[in-house]
N, C-alpha and C. Protein backbone atom coordinates (compact mmCIF):
# COMPACT_ATOMS: atom_id res chain seq x y z
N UNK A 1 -5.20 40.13 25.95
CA UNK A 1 -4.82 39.09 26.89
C UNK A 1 -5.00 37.71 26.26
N UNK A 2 -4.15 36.65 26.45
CA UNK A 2 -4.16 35.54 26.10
C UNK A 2 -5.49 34.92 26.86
N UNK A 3 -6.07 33.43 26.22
CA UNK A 3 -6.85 32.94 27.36
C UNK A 3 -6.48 32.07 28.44
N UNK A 4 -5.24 31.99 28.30
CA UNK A 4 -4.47 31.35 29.70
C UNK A 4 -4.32 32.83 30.64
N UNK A 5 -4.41 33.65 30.59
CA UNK A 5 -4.23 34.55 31.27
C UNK A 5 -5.50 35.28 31.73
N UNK A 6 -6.82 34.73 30.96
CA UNK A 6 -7.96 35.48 31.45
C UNK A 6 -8.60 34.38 32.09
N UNK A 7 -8.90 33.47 32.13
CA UNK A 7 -9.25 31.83 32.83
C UNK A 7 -8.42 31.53 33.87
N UNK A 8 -8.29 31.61 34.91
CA UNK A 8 -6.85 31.08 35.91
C UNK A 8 -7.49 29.59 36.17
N UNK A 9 -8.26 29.34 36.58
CA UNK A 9 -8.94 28.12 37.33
C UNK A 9 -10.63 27.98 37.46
N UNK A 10 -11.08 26.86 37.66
CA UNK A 10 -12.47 26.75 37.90
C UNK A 10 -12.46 26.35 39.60
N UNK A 11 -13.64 26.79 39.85
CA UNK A 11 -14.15 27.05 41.00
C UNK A 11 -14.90 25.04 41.39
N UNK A 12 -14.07 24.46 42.08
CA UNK A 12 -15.26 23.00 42.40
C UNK A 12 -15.41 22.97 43.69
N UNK A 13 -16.28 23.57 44.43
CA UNK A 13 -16.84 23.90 45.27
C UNK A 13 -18.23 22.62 45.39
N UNK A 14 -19.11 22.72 46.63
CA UNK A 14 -20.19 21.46 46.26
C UNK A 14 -21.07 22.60 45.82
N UNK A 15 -21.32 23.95 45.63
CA UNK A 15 -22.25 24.68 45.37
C UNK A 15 -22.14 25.02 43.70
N UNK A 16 -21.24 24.92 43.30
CA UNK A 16 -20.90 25.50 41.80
C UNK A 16 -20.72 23.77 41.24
N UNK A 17 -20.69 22.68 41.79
CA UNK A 17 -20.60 21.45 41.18
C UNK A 17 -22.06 21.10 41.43
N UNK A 18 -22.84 21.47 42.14
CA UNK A 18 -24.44 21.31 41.92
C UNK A 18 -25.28 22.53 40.84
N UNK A 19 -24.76 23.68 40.90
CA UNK A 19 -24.97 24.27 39.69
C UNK A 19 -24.76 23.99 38.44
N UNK A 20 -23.31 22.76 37.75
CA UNK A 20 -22.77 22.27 36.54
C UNK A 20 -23.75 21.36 36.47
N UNK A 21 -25.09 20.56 37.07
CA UNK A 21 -26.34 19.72 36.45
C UNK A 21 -27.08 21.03 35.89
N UNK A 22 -26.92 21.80 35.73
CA UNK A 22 -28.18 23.11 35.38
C UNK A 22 -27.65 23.66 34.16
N UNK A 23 -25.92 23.74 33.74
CA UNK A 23 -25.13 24.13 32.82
C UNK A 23 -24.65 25.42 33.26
N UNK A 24 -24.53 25.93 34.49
CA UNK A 24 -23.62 26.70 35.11
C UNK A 24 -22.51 26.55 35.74
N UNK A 25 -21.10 26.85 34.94
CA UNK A 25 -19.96 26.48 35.55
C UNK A 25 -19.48 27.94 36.02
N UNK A 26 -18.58 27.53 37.26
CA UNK A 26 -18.11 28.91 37.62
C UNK A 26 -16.34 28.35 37.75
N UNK A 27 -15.75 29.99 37.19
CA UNK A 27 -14.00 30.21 36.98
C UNK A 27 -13.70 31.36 37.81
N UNK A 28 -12.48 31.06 38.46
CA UNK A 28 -11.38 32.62 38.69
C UNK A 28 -11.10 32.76 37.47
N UNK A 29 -11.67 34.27 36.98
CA UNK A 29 -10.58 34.73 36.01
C UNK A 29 -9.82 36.22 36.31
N UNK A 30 -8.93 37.07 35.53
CA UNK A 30 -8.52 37.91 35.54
C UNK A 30 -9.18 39.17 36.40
N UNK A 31 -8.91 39.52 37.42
CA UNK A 31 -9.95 40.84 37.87
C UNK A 31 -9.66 42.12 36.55
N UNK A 32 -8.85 42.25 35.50
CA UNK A 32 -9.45 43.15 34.41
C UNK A 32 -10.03 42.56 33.40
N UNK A 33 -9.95 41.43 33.35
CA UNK A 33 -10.99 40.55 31.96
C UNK A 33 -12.57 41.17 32.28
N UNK A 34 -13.25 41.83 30.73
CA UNK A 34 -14.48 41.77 30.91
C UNK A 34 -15.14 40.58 30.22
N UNK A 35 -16.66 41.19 30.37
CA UNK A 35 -17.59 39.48 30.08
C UNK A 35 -17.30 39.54 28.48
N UNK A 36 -17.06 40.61 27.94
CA UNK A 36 -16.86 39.90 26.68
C UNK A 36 -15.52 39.10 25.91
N UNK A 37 -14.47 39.54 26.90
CA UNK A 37 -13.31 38.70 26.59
C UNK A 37 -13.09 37.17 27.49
N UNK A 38 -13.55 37.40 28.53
CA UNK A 38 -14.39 35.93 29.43
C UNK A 38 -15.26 35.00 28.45
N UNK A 39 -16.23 35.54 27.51
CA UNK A 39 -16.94 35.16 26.40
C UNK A 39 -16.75 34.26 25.34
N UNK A 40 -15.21 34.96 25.16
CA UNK A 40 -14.70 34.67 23.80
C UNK A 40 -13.79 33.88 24.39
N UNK A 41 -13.21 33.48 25.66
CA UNK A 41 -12.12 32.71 25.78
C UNK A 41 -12.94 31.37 26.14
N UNK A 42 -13.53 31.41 26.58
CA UNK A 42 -14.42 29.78 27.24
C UNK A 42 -15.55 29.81 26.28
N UNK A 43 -16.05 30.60 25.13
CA UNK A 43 -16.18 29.66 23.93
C UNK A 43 -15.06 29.21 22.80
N UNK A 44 -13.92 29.56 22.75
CA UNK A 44 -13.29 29.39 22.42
C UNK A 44 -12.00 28.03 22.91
N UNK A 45 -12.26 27.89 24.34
CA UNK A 45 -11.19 26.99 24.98
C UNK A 45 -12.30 25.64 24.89
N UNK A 46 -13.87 25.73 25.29
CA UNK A 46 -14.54 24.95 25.75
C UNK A 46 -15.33 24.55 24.36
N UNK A 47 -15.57 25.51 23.31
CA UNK A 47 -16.23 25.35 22.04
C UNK A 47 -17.68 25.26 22.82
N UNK A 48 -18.70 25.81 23.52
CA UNK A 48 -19.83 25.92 23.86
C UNK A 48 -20.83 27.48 23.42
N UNK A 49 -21.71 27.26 23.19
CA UNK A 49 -22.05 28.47 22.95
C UNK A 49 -23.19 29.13 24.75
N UNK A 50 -22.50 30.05 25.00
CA UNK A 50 -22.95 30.99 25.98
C UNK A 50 -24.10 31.90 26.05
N UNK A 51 -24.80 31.01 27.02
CA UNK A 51 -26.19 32.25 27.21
C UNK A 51 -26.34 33.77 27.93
N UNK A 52 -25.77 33.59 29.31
CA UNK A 52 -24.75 34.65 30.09
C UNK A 52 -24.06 34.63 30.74
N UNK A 53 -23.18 35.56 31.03
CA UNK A 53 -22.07 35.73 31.87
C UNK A 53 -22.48 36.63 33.34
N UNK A 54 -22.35 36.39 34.66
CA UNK A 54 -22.07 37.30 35.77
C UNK A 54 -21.00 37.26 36.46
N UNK A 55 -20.48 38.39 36.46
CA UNK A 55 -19.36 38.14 37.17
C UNK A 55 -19.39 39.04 38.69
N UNK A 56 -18.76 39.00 39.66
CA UNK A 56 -18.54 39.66 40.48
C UNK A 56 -17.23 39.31 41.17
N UNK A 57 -16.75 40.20 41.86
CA UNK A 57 -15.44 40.16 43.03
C UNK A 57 -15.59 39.64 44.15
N UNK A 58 -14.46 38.97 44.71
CA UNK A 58 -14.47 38.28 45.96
C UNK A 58 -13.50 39.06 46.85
N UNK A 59 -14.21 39.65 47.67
CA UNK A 59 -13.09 40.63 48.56
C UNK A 59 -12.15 39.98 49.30
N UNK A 60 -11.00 40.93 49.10
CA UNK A 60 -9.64 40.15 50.03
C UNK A 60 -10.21 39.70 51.32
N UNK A 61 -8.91 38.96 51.90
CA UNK A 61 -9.61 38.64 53.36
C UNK A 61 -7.92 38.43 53.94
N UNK A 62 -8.13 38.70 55.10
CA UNK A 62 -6.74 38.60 56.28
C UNK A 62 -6.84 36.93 57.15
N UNK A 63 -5.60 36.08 56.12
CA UNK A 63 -5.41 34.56 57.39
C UNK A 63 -4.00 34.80 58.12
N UNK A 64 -4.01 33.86 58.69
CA UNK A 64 -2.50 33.81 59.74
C UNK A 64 -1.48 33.21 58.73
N UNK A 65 -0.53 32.80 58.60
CA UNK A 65 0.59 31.88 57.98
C UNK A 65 0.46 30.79 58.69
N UNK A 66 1.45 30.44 58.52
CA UNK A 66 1.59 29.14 58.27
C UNK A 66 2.18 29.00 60.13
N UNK A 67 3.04 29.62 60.83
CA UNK A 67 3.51 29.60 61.57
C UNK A 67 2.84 30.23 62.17
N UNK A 68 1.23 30.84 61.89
CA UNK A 68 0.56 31.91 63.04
C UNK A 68 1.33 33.13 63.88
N UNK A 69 2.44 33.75 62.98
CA UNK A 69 2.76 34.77 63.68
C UNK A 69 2.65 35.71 62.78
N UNK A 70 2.45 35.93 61.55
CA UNK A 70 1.98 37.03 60.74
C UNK A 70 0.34 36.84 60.21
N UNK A 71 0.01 38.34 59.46
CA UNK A 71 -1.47 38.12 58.83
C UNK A 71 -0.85 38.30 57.92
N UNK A 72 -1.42 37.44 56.87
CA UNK A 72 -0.83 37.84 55.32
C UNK A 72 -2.42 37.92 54.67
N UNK A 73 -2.67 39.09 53.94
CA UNK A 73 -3.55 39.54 52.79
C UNK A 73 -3.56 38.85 51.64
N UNK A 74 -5.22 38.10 51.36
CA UNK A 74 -5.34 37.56 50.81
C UNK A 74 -5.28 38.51 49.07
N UNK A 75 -5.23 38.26 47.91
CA UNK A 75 -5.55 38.94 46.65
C UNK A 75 -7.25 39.28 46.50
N UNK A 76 -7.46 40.32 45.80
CA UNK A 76 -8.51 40.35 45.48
C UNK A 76 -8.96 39.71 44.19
N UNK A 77 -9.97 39.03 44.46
CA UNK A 77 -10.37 38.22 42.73
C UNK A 77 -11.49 38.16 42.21
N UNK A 78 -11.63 38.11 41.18
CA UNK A 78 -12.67 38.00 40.21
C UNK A 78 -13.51 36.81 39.82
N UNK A 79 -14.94 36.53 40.01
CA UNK A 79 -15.35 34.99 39.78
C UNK A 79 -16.72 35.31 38.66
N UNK A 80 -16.36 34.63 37.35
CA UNK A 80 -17.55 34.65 36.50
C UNK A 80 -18.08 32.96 36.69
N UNK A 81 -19.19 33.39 36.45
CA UNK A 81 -20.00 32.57 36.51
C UNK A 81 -21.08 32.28 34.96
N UNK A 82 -20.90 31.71 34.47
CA UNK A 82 -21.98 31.33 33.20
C UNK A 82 -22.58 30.30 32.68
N UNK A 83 -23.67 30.56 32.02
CA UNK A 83 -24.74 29.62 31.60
C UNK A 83 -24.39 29.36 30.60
N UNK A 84 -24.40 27.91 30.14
CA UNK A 84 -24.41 27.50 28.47
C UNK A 84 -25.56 27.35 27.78
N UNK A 85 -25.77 27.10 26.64
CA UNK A 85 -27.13 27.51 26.15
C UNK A 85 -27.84 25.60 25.92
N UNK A 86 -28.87 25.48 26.60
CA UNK A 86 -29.41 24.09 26.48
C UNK A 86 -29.31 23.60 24.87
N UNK A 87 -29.13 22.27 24.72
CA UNK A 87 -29.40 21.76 23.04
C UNK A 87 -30.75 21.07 22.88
């Protein structure tokens, strides 16, 4: 997998932007990317060296549209979360 394809987006939330003072940033990436290709792409995109990786899934969830007359199913996704290593 490319690393545009295992990285989709970062997570800026106020809980994961109070975690980035500690050196924990959190990304959507790929739900088949593992931590070691997660690893190699955000040291590689970001040039940081990585202490660990956790990742876990965010279960689908059911909203209304836009017009509130259907439920449309959300995707299921993947969110790593990792530490960089202090200097």
């Amino acid at each position: 997998m490319k690393i545009s394809d295992i990285l989709i987006k970062p997570i800026t939330t106020e809980k994961s932007l109070k975690d980035s003072t500690q050196g924990k940033y959190t990304f959507i990436v790929h739900p088949r990317a593992n931590k070691l290709e997660i690893k190699k792409a955000i040291m590689k995109l970001y040039k940081v060296e990585i202490q660990s990786i956790n990742t876990n899934f965010i279960r689908s969830k059911n909203k209304l549209s836009k017009g509130r007359k259907q439920i449309e199913k959300r995707p299921l996704q993947k969110k790593a979360i990792f530490t960089t290593k202090n200097k």
